[in-house]
N, C-alpha and C. Protein backbone atom coordinates (compact mmCIF):
# COMPACT_ATOMS: atom_id res chain seq x y z
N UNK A 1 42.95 18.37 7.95
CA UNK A 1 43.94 18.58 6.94
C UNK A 1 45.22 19.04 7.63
N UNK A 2 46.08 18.47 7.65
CA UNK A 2 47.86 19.05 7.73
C UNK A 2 48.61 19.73 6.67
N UNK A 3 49.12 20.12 6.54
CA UNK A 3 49.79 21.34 5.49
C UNK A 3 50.99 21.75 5.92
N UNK A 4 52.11 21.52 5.07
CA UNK A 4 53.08 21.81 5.26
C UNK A 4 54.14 23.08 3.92
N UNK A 5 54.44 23.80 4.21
CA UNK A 5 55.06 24.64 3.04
C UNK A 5 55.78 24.03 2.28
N UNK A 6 55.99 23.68 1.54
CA UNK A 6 56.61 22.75 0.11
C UNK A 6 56.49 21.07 0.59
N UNK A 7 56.16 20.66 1.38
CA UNK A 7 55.50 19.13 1.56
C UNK A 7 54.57 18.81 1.14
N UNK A 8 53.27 19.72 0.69
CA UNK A 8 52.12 19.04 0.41
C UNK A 8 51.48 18.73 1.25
N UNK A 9 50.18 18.29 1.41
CA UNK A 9 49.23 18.84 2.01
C UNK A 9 48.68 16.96 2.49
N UNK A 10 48.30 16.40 3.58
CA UNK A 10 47.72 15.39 3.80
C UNK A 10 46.15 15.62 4.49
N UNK A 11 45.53 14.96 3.81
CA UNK A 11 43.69 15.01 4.12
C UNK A 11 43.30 13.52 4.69
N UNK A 12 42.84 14.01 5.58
CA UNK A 12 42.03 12.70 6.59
C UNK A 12 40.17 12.90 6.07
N UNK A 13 39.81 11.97 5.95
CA UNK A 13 38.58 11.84 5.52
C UNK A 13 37.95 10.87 6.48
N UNK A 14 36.70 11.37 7.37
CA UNK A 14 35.92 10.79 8.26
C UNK A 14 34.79 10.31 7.45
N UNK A 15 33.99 9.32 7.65
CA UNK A 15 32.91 9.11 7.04
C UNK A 15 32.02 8.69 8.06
N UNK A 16 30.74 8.83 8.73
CA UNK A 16 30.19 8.42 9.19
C UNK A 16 29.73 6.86 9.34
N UNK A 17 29.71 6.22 10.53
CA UNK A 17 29.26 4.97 10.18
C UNK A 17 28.25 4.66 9.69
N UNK A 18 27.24 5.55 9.73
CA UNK A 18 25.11 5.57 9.60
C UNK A 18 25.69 4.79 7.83
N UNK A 19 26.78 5.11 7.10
CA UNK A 19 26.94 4.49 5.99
C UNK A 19 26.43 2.97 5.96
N UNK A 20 27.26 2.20 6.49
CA UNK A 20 27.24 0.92 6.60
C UNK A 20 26.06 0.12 7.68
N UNK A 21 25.19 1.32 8.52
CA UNK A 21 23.70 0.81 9.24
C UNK A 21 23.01 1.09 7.99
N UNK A 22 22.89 2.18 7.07
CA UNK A 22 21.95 2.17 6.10
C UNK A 22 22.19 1.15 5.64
N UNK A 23 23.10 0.72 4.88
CA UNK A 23 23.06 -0.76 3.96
C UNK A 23 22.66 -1.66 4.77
N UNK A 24 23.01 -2.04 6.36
CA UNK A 24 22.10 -2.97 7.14
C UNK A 24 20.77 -2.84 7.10
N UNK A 25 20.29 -1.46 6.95
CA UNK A 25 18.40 -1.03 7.41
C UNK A 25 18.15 -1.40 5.87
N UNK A 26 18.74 -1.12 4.68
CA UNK A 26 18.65 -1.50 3.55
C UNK A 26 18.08 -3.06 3.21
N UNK A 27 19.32 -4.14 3.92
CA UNK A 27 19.01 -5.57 3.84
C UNK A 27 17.93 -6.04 4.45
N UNK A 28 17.47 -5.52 5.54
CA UNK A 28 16.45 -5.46 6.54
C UNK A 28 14.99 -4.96 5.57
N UNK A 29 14.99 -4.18 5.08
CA UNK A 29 14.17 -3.44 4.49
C UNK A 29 13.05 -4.30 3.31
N UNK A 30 14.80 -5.47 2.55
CA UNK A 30 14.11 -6.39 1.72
C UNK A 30 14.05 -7.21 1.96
N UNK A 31 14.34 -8.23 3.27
CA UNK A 31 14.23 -9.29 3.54
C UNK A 31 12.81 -9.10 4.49
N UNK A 32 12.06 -7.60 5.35
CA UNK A 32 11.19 -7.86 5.02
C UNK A 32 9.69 -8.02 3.96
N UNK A 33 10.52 -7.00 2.98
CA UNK A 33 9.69 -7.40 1.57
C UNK A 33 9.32 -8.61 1.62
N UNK A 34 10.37 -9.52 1.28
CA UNK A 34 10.46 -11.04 1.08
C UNK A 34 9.05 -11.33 1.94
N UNK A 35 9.03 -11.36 2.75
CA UNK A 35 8.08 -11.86 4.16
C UNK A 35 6.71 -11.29 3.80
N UNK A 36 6.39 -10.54 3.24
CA UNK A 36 5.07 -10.17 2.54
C UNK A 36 4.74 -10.31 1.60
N UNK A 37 5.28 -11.64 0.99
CA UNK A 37 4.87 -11.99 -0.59
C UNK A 37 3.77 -12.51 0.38
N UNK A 38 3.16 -13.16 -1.07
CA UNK A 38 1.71 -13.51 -0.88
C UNK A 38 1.12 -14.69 -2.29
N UNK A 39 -0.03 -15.03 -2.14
CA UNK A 39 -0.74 -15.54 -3.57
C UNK A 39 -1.90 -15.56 -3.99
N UNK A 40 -2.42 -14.22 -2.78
CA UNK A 40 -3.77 -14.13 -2.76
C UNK A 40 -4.26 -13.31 -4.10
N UNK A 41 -5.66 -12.81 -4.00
CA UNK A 41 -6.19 -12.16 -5.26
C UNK A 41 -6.79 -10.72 -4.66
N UNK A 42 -6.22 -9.79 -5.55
CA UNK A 42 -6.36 -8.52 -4.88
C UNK A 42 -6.98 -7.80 -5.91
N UNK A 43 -8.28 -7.34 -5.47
CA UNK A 43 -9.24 -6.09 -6.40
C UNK A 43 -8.35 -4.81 -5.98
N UNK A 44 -7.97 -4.09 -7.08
CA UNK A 44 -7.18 -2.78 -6.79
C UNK A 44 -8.30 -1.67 -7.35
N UNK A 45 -9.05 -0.42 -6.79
CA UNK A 45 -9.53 0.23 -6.90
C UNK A 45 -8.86 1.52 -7.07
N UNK A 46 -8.56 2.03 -7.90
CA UNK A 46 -7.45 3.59 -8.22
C UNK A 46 -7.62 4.27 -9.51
N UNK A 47 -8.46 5.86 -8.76
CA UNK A 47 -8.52 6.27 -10.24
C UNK A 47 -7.43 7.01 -11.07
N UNK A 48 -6.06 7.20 -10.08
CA UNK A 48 -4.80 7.49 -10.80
C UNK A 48 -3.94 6.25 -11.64
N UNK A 49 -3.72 6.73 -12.85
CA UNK A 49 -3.59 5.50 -13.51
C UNK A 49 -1.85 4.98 -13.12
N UNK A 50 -1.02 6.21 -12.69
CA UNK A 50 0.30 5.92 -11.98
C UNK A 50 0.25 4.96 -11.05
N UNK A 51 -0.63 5.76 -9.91
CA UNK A 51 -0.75 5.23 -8.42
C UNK A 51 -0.85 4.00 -8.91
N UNK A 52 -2.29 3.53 -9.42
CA UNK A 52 -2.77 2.12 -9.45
C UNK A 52 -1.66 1.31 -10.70
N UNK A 53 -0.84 1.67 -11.46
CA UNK A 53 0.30 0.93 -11.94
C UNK A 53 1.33 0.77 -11.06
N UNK A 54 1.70 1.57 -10.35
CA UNK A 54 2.44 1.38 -9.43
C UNK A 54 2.36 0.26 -8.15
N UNK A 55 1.02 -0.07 -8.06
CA UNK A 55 0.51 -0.94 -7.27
C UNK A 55 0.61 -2.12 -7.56
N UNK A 56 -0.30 -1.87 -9.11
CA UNK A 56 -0.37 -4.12 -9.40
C UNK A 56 1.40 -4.14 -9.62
N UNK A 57 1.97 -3.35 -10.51
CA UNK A 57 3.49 -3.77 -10.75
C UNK A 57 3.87 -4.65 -8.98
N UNK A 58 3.97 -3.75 -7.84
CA UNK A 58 4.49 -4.59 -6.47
C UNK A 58 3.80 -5.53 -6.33
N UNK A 59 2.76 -5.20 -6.29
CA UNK A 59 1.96 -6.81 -5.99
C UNK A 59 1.74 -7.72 -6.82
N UNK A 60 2.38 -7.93 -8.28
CA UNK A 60 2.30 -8.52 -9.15
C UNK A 60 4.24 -9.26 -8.88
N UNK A 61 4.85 -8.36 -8.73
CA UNK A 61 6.40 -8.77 -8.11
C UNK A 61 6.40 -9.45 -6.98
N UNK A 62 5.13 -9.93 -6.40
CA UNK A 62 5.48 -9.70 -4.74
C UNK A 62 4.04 -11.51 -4.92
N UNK A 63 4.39 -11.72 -6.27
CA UNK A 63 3.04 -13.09 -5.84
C UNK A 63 1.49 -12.94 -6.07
N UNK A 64 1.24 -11.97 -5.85
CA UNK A 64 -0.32 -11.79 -5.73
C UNK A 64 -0.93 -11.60 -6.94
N UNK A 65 -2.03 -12.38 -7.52
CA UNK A 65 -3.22 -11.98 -8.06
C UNK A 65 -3.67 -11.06 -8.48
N UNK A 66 -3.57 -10.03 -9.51
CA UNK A 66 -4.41 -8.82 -9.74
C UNK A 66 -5.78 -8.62 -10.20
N UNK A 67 -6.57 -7.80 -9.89
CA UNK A 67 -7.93 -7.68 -10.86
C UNK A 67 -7.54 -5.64 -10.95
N UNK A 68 -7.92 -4.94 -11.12
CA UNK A 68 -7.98 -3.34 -11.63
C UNK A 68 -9.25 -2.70 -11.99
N UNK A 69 -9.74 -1.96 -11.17
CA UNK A 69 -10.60 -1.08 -11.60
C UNK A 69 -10.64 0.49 -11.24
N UNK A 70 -10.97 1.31 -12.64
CA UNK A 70 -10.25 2.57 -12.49
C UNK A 70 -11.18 3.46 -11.45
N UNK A 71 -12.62 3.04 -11.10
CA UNK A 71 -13.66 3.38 -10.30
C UNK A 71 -14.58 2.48 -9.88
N UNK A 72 -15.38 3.02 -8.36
CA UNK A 72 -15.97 1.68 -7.83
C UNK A 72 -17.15 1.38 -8.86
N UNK A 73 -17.67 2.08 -10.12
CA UNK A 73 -18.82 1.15 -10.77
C UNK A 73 -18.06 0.34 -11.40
N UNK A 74 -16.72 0.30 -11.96
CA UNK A 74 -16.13 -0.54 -13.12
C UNK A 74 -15.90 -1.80 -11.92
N UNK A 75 -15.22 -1.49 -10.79
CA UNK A 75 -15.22 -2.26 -9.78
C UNK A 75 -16.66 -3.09 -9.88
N UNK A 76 -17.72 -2.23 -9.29
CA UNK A 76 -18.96 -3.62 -9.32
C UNK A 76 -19.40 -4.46 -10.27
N UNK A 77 -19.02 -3.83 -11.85
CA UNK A 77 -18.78 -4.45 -12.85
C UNK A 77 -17.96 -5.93 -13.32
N UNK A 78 -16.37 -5.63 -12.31
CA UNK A 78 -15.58 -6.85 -12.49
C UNK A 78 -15.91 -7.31 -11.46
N UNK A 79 -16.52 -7.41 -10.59
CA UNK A 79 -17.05 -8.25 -9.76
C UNK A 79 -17.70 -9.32 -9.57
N UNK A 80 -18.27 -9.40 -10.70
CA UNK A 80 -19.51 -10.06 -11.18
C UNK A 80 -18.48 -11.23 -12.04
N UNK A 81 -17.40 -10.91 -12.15
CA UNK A 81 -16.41 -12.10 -13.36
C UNK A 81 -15.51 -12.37 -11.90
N UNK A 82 -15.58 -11.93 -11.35
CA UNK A 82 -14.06 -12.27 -10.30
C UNK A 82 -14.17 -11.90 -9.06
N UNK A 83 -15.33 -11.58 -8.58
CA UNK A 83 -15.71 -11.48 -7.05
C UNK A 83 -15.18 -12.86 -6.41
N UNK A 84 -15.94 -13.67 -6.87
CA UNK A 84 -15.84 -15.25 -5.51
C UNK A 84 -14.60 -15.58 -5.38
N UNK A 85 -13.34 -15.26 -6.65
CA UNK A 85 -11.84 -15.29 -5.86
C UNK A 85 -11.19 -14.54 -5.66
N UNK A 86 -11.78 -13.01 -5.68
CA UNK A 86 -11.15 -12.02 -4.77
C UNK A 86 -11.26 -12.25 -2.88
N UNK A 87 -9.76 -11.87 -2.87
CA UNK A 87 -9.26 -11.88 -1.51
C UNK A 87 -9.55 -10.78 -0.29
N UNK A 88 -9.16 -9.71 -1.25
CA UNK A 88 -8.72 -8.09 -0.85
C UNK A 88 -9.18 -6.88 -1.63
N UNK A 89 -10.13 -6.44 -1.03
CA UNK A 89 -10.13 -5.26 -2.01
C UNK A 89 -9.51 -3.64 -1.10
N UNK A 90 -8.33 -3.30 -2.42
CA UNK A 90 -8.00 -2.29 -1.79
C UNK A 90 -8.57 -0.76 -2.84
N UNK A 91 -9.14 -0.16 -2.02
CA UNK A 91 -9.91 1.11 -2.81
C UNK A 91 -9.56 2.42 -1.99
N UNK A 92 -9.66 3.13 -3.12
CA UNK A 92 -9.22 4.88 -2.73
C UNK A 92 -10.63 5.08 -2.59
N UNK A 93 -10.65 5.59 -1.28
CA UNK A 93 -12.12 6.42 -0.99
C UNK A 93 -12.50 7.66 -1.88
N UNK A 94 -11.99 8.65 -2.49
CA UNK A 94 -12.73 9.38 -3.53
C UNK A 94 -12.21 8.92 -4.55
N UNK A 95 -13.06 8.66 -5.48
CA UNK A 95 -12.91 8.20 -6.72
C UNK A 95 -14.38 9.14 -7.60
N UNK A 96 -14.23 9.34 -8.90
CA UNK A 96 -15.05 9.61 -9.78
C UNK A 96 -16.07 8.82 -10.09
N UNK A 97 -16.90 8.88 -10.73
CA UNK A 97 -18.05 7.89 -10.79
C UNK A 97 -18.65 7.57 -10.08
N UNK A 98 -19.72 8.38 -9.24
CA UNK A 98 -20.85 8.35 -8.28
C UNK A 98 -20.51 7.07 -7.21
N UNK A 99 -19.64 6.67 -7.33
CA UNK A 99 -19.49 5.41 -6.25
C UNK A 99 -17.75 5.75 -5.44
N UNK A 100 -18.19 5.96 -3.95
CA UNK A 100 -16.98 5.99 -3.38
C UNK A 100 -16.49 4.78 -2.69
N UNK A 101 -14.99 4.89 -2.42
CA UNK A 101 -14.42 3.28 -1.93
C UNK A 101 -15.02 2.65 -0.75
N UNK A 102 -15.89 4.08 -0.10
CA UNK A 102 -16.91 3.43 1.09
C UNK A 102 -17.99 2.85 0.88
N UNK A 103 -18.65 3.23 0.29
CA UNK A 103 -19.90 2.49 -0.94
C UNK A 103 -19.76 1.10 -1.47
N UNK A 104 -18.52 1.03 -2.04
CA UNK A 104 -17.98 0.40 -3.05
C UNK A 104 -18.29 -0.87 -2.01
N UNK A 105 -16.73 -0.65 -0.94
CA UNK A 105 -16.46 -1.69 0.09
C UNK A 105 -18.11 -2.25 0.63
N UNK A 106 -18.74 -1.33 1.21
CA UNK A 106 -19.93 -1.48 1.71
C UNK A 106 -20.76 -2.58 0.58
N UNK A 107 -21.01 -2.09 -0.34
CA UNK A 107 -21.92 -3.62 -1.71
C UNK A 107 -21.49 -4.56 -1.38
N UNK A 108 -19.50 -4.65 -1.93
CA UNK A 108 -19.27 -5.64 -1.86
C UNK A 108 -19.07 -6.73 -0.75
N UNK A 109 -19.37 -6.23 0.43
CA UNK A 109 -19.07 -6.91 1.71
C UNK A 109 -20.43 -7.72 1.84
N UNK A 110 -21.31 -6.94 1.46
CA UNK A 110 -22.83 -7.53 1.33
C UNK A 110 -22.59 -8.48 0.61
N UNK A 111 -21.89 -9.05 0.04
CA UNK A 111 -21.68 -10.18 -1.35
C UNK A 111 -21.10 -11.13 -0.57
N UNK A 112 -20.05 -10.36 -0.31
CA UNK A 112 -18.46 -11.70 0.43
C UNK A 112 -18.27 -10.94 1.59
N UNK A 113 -19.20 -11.56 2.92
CA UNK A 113 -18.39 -10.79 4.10
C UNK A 113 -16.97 -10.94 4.50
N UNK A 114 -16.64 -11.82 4.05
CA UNK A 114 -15.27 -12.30 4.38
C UNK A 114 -14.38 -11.79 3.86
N UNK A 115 -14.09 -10.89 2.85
CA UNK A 115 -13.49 -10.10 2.04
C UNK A 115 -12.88 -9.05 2.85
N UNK A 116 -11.61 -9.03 2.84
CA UNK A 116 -10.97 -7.70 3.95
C UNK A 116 -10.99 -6.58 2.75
N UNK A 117 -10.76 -5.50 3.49
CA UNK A 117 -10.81 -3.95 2.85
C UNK A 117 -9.46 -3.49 3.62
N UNK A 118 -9.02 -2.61 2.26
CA UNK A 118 -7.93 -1.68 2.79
C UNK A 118 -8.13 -0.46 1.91
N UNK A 119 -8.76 0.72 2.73
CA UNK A 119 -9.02 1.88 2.43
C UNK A 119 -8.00 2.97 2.08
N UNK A 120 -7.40 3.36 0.99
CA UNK A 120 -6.34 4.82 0.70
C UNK A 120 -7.07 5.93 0.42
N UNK A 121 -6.21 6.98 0.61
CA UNK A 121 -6.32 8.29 -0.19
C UNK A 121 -4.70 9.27 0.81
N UNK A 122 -5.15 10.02 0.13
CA UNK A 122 -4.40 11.25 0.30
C UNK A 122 -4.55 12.30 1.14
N UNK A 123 -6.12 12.08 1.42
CA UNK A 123 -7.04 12.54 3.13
C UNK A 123 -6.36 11.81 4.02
N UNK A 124 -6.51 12.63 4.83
CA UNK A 124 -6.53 12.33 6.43
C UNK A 124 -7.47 11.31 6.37
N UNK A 125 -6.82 10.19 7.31
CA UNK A 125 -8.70 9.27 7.92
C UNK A 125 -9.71 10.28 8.60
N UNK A 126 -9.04 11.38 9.64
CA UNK A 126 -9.97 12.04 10.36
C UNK A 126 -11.38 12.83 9.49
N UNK A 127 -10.86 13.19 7.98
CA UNK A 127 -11.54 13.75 7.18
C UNK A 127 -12.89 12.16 7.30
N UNK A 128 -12.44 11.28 7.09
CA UNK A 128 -13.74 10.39 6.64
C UNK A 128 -14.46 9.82 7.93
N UNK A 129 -13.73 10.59 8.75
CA UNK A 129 -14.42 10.07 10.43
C UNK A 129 -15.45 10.45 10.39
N UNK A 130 -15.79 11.78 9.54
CA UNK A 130 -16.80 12.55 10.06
C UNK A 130 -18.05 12.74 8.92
N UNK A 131 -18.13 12.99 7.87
CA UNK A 131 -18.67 12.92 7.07
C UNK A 131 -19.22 11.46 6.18
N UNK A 132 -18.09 10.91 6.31
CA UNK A 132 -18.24 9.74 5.69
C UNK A 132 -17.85 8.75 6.28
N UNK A 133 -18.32 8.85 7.61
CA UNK A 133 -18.47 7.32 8.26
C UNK A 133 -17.68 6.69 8.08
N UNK A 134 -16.48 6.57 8.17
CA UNK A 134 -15.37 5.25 8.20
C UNK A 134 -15.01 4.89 9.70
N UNK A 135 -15.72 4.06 9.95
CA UNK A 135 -15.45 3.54 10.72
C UNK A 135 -14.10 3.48 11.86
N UNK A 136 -14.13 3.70 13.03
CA UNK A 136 -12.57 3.16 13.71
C UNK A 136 -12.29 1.88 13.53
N UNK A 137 -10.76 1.64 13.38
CA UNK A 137 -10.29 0.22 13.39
C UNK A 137 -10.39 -0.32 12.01
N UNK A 138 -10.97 0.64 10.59
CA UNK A 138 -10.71 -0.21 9.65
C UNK A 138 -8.95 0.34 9.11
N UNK A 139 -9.00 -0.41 8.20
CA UNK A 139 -7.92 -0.68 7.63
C UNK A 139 -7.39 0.59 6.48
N UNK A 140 -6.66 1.31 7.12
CA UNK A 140 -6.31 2.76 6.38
C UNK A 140 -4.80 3.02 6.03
N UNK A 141 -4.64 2.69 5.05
CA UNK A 141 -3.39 3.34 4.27
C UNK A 141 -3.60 4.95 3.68
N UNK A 142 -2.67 5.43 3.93
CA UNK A 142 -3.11 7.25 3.64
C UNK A 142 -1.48 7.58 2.35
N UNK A 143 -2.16 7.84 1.52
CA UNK A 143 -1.37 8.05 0.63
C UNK A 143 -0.06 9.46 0.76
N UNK A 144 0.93 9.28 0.89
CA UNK A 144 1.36 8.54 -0.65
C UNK A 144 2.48 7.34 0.82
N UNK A 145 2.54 6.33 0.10
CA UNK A 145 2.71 4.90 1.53
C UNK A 145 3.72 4.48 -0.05
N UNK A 146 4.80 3.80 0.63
CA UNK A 146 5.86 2.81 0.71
C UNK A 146 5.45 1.58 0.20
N UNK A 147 5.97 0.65 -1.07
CA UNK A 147 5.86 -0.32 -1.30
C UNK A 147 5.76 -1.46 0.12
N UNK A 148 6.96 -1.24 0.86
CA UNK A 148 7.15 -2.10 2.28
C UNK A 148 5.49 -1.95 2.92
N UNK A 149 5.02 -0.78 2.88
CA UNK A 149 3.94 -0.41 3.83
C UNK A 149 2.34 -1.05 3.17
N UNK A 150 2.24 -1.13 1.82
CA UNK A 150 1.57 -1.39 1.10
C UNK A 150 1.46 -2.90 1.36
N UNK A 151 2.81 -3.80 1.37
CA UNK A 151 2.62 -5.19 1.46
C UNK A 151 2.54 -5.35 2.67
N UNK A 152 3.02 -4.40 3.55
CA UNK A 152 2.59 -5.18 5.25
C UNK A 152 1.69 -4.63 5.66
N UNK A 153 0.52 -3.68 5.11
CA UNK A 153 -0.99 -3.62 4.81
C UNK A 153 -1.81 -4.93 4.98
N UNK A 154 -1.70 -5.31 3.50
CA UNK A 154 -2.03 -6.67 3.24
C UNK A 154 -1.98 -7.92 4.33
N UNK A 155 -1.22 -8.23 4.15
CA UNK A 155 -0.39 -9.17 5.33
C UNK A 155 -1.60 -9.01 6.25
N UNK A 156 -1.13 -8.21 6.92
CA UNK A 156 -2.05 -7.95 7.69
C UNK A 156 -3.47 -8.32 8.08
N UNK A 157 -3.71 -7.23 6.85
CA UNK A 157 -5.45 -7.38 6.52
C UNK A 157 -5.92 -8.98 6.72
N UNK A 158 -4.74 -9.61 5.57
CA UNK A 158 -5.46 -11.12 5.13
C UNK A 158 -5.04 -12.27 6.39
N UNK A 159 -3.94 -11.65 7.02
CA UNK A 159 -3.55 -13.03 8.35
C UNK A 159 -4.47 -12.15 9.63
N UNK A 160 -5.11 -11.46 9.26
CA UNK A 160 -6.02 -10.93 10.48
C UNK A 160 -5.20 -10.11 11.78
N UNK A 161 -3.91 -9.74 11.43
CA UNK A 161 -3.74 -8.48 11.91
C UNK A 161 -4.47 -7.12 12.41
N UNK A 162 -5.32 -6.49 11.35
CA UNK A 162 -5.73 -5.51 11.52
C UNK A 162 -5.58 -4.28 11.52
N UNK A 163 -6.36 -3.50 11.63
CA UNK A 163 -5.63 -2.01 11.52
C UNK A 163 -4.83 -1.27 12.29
N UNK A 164 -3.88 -1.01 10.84
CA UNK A 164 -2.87 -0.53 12.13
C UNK A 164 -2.69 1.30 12.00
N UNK A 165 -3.52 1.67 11.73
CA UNK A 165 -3.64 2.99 11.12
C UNK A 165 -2.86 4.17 12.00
């Protein structure tokens, strides 16, 4: 600021450039959205009724197939109508209803080995290292994850990427 006694006062205003890289990391951000559409068919396992709206809504924007179940028995339930063109099943490892997303995954793989899994929660993976057997190298999204992160999950899972946990 300059200041002068009865001149009035002139203000210089700096703005950082990170302005105009955010709107670049911005464009970047959705053009790789774009790149993780899809048209596969995805079993969504979530017993939060947000979380799991929040889910089919992107992946319903994003191309893909939905099926919904609010726990893994309702899961083994729609299975039986829509297993053979499910793609993906993505399940929250604790869930209510005597069946967890490890269980769950575990039946249904016995059905369709070919069926990729993508495991969430709000745990640590290390928590299910130990008690509940999850395996290294599967496929772990840890809540609370990014629409971007959610579809390049997928991607993943289904072009045989893998875990990138």
């Amino acid at each position: 600021m300059e200041s002068e006694s009865g001149k009035g006062a002139t203000f210089s205003l700096f703005l950082p450039r990170r302005a105009m890289a955010a709107r670049v990391e911005s464009s970047k951000a959705k053009a790789a959205v774009a790149n993780q559409r899809g048209n596969e068919t995805v079993l969504i396992v979530e017993d939060d009724a947000t979380v799991r709206a929040v889910v089919v809504h992107v992946l319903k924007q994003n191309g893909y197939r939905i099926h919904e179940a609010v726990n893994g028995q309702t899961a083994l339930e729609l299975w039986e109508q829509c297993g053979h063109e499910t793609d993906i099943l993505i399940t929250d490892m604790v869930m209510p209803g005597g069946v967890t997303g490890h269980e769950l995954a575990q039946q249904l793989l016995a059905k369709k080995p070919s069926l990729k899994v993508i495991y969430t929660s709000g745990y640590s993976a290390e928590v299910f290292r130990g008690d509940f057997v999850l395996p290294l190298g599967v496929d772990f999204l840890r809540k609370p994850y990014r629409a971007e992160e959610l579809l390049a999950a997928i991607r993943a899972a289904l072009d045989g990427g893998g875990a990138k946990n």
